[in-house]
Protein backbone atom coordinates (compact mmCIF):
# COMPACT_ATOMS: atom_id res chain seq x y z
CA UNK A 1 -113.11 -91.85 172.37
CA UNK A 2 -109.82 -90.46 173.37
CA UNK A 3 -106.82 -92.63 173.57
CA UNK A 4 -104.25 -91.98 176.29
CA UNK A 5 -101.09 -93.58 177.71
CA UNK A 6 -103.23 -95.54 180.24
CA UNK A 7 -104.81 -97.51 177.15
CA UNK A 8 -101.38 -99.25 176.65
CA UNK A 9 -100.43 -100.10 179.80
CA UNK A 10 -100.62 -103.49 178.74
CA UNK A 11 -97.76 -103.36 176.25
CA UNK A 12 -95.38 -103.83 178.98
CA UNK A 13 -97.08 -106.14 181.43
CA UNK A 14 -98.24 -108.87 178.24
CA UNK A 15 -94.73 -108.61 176.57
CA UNK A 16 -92.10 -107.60 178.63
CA UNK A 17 -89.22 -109.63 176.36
CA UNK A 18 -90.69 -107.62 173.64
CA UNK A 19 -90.93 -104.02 175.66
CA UNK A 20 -87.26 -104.70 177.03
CA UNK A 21 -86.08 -103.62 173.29
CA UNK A 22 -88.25 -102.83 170.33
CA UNK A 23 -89.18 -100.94 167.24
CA UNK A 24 -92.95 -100.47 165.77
CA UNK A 25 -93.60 -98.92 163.27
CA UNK A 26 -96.93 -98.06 160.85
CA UNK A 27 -96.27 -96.90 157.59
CA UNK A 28 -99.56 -96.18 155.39
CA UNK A 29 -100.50 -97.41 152.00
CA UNK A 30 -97.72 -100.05 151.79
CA UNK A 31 -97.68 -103.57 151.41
CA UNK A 32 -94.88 -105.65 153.81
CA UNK A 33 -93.64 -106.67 150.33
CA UNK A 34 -92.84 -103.34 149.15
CA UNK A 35 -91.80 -102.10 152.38
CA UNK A 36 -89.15 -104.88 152.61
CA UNK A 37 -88.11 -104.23 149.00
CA UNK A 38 -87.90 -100.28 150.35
CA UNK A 39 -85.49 -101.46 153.28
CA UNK A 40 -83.57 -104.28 151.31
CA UNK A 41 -84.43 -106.77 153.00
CA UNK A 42 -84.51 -110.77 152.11
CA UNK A 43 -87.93 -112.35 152.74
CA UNK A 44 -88.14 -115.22 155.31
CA UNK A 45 -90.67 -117.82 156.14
CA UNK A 46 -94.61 -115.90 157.69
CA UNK A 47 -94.65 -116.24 161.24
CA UNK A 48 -97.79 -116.33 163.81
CA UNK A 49 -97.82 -114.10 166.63
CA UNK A 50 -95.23 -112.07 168.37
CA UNK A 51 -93.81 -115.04 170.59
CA UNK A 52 -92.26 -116.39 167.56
CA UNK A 53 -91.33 -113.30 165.99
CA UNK A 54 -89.67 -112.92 169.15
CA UNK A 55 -87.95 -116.26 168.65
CA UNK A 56 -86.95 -115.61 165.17
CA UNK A 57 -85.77 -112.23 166.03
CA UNK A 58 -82.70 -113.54 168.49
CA UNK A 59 -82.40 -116.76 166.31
CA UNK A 60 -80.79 -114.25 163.12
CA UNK A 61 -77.83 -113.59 164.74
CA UNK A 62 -76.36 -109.35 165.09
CA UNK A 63 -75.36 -108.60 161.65
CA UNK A 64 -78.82 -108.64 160.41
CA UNK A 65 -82.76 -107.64 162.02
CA UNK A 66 -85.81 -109.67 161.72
CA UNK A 67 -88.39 -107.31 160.33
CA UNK A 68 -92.01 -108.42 160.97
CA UNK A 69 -95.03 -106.82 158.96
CA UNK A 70 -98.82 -107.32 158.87
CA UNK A 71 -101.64 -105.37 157.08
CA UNK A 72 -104.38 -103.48 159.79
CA UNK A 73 -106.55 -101.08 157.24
CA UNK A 74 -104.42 -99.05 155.21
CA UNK A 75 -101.30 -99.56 157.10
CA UNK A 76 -98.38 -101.97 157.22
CA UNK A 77 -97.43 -102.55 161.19
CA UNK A 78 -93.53 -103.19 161.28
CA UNK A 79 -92.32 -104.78 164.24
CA UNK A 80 -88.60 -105.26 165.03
CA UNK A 81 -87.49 -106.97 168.16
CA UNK A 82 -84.47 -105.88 169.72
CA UNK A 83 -84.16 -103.23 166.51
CA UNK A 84 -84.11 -100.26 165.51
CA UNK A 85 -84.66 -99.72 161.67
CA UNK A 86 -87.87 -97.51 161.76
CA UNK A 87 -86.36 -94.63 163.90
CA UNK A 88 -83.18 -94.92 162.10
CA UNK A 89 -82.95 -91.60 159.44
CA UNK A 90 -80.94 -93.20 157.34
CA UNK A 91 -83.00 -96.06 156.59
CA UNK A 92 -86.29 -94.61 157.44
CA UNK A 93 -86.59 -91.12 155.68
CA UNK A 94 -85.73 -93.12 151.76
CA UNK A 95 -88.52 -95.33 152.78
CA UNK A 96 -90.90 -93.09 153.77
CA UNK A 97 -90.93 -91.46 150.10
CA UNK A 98 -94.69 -90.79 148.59
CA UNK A 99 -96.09 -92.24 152.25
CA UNK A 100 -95.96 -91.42 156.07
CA UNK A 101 -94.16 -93.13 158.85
CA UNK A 102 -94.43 -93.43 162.34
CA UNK A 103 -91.75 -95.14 164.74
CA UNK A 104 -91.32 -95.67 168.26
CA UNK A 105 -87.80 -97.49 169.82
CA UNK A 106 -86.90 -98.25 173.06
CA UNK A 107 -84.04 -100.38 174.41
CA UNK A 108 -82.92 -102.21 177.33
CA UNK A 109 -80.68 -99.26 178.28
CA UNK A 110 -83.68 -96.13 177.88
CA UNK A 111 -82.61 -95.12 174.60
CA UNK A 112 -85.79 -94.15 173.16
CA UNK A 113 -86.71 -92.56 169.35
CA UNK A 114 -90.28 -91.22 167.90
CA UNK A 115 -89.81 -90.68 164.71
CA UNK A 116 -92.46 -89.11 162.20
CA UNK A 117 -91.50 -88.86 158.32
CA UNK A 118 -93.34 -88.07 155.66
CA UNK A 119 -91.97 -88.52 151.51
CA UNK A 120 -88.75 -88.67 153.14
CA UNK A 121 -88.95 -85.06 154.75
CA UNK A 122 -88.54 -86.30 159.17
CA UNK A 123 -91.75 -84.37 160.49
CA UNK A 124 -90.84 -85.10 164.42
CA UNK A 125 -88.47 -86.53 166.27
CA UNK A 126 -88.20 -86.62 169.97
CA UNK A 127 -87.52 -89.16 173.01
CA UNK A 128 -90.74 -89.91 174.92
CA UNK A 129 -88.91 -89.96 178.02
CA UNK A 130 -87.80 -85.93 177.35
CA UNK A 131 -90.93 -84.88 175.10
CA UNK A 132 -89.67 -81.21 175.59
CA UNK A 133 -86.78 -81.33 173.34
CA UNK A 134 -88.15 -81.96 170.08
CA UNK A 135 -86.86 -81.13 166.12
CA UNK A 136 -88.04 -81.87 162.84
CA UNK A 137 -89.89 -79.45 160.30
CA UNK A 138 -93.16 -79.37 161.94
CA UNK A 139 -91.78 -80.30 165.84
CA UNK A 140 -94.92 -78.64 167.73
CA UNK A 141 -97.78 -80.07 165.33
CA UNK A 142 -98.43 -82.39 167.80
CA UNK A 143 -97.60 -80.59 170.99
CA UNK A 144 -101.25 -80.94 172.17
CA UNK A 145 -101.91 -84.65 171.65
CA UNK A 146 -98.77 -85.42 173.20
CA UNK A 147 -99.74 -83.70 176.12
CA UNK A 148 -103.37 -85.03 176.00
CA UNK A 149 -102.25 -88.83 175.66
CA UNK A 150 -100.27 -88.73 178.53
CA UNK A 151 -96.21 -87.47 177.90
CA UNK A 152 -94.90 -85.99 180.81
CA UNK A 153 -93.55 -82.36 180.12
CA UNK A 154 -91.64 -81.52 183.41
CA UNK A 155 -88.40 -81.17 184.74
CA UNK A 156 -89.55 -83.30 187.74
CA UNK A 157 -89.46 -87.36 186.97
CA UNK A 158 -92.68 -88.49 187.21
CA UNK A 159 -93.94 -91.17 189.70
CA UNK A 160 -94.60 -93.71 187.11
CA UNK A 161 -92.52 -93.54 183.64
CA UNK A 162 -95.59 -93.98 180.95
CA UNK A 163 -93.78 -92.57 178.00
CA UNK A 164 -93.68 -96.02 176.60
CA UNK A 165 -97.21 -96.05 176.39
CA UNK A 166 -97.79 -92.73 175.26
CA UNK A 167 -96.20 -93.27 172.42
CA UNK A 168 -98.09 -96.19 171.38
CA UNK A 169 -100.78 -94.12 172.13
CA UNK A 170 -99.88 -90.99 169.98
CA UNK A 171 -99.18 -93.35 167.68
CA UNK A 172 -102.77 -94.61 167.84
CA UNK A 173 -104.21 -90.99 167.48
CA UNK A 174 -101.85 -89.80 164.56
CA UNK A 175 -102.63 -93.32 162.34
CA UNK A 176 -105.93 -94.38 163.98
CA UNK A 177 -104.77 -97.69 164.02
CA UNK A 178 -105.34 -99.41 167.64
CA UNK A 179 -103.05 -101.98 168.45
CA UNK A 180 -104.17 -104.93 170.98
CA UNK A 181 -102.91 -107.48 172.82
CA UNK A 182 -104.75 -110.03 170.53
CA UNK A 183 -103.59 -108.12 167.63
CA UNK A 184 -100.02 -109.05 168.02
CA UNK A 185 -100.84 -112.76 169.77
CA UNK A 186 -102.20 -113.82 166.37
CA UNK A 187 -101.57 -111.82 163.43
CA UNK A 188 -100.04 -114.00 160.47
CA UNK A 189 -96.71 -111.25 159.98
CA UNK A 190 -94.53 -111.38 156.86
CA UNK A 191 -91.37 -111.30 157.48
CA UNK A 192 -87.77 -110.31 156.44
CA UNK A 193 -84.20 -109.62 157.37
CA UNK A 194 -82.42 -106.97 156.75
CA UNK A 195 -78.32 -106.27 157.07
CA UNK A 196 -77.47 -103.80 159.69
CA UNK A 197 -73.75 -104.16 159.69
């Protein structure tokens, strides 16, 4: 079944606190514990469902970010509200050593990240609003899913901004993990927080 952009329309309409500022990422073949330990983070209490990750998130104060982690398959999801950790190089290419890593960010003011690392080495990087400017090692690799799930490559704007959802759905494609609204309404996440300034 192919995944596109219209698959995750519902990102924004079921959590628009969390889609006004986020970061997800999957990393494979790590547990939240280790991935924490990876980004120096201090554990905090488990939380149920991304309301009160949400909650927690905004509760920490800005010198540190709530870091939120469950298991689906072989990968860890990471969920940051408000953050930015997984697109950041600095903190995600030293974690992504002896694994691969996949991050999406946008904030309140546009600023949007995809990041793809793998052993530390940054894969892709590009903003899914402007998918046509894009660096890395290997930046075209994915050219053709990103135009099959649904990024707009134009110099016109489009009539309806989707790159949101596209890149939950290349996401999808590149990990084959399918997130869902119930997913993230019930999931038991381990968290953390981790210093940012």
């Amino acid at each position: 079944m192919t995944v596109t952009a219209t698959d995750y329309l519902w990102f924004e309409d079921r959590f628009p606190d969390l889609a006004e500022a986020y970061c997800f990422t999957l990393v494979n073949d790590l547990a939240p514990s280790e991935l924490l330990k990876r980004l120096n983070g201090e554990e905090h209490p488990a939380l149920t469902g991304v309301t009160a990750v949400i909650e927690a998130a905004y509760d920490l104060g800005d010198t540190q970010q709530l870091v939120a982690m469950t298991g689906i398959g072989s990968w860890t999801l990471m969920i940051e509200p408000n953050g930015y950790l997984g697109v950041s190089e600095e903190r995600a290419l030293p974690a992504s050593a002896g694994t691969t890593w996949i991050s999406h960010f946008c904030n309140i003011n546009g600023v949007d990240s995809f990041l793809w690392a793998e052993d530390a080495a940054m894969r892709l990087v590009f903003e899914p609003m402007f998918p046509d400017y894009r660096w890395g090692s290997t930046p075209d690799d994915q050219l053709e899913t990103m135009r099959r799930v649904g990024f707009h490559f134009s110099t016109e704007e489009p009539e309806i901004d989707q790159s949101v959802a596209a890149a939950f759905a290349l996401t999808n494609v590149m990990t084959g993990v399918r997130l869902t609204p119930e997913i993230l309404e019930t999931a038991t996440f381990a968290c953390g927080a981790v210093k940012i300034r």
